[in-house]
Protein backbone atom coordinates (compact mmCIF):
# COMPACT_ATOMS: atom_id res chain seq x y z
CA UNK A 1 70.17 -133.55 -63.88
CA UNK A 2 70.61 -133.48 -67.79
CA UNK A 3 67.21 -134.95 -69.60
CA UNK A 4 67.15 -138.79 -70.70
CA UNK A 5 64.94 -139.69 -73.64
CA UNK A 6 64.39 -144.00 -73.18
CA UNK A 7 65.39 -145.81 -76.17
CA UNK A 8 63.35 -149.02 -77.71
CA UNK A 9 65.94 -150.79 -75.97
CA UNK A 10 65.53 -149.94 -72.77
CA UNK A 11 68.48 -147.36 -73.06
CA UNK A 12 68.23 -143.66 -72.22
CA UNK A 13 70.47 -141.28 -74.15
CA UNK A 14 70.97 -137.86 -73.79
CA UNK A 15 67.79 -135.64 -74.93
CA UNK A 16 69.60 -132.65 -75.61
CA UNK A 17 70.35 -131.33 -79.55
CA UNK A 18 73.47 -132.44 -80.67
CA UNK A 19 75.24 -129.27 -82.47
CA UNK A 20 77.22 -130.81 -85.23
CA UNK A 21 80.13 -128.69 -86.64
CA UNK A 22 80.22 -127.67 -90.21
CA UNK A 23 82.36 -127.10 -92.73
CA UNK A 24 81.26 -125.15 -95.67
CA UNK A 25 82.43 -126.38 -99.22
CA UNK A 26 83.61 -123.10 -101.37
CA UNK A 27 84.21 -123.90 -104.94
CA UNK A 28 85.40 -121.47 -107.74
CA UNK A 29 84.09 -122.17 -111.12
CA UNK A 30 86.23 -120.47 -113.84
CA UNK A 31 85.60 -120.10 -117.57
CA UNK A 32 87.92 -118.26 -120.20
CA UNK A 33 90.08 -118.82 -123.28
CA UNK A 34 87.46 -119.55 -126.02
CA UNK A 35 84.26 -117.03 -125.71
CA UNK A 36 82.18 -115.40 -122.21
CA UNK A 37 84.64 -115.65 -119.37
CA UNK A 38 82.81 -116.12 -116.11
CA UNK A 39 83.54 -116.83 -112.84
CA UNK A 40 81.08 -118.49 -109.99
CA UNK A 41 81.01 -119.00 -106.59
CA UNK A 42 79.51 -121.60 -104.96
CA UNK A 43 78.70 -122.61 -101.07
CA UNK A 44 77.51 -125.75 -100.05
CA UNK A 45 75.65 -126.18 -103.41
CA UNK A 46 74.37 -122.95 -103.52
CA UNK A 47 75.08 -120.37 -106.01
CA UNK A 48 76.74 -117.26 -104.18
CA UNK A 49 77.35 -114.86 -107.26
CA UNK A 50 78.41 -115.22 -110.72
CA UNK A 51 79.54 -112.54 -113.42
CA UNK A 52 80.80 -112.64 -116.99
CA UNK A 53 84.33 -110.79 -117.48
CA UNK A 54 82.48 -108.68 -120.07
CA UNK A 55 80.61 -106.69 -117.45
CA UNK A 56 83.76 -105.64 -115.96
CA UNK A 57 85.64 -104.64 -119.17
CA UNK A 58 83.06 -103.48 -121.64
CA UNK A 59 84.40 -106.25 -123.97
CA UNK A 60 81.65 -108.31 -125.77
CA UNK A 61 82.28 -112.19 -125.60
CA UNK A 62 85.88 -111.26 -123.49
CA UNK A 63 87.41 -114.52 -123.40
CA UNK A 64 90.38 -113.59 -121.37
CA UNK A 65 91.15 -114.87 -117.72
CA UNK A 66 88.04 -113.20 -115.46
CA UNK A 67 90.56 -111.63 -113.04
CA UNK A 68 87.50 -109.03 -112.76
CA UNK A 69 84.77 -111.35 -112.55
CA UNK A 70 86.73 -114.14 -109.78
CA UNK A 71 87.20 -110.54 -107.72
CA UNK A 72 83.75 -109.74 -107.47
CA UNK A 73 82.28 -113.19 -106.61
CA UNK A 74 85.11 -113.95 -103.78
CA UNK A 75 83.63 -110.09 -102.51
CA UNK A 76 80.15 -111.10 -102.66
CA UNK A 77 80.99 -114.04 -100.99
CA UNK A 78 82.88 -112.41 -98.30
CA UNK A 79 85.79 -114.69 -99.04
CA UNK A 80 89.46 -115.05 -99.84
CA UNK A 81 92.05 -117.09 -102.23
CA UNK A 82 92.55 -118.79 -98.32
CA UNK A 83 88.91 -119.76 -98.09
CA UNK A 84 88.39 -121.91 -100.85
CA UNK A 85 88.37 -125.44 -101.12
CA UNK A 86 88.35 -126.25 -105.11
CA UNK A 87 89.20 -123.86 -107.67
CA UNK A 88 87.43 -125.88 -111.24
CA UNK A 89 88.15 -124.96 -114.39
CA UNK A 90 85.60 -125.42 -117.35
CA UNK A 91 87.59 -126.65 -120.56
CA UNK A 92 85.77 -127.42 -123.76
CA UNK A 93 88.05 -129.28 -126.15
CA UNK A 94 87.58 -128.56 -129.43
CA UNK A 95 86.01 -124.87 -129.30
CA UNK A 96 86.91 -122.54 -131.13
CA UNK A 97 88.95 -124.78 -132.94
């Protein structure tokens, strides 16, 4: 016989923990084109990994794409191109010009 917990209402319900399902939120943060390209990977809030592009290529202030740096946070992560459900891209108008 499954346990009944009695309600204020004179109900009983079912006493055992509900397992709810889950779906983690991946998001890609991506920064480049104007000074410090970075990438950032984030899970259900929570800060994964994160990395310049200049680490990678030895370039102070790279501002190229962070091919480098998106690699190494989707391997932290343990994740793929598949696995993500945003990709954002930071845009600052009017640096740099």
């Amino acid at each position: 016989m499954e346990p009944k917990t009695p309600t204020t209402d004179g109900r009983t319900v079912d006493a055992r923990p509900r397992l709810t399902v889950h779906n983690v939120v991946r998001i890609l943060g991506i920064s480049c084109y104007f000074r410090d390209a970075a990438a950032a990977l984030l899970e259900d809030g929570l800060l994964i990994a994160a990395a310049e592009e200049e680490r990678f290529t030895r370039m102070k202030h790279d501002s190229e794409f962070p091919r480098k740096a998106i690699d190494f946070c989707l391997k932290q992560g343990d994740v793929t191109g598949q696995n993500l459900d945003y990709v954002t891209f930071f845009d600052s108008p009017g640096v740099g010009a």
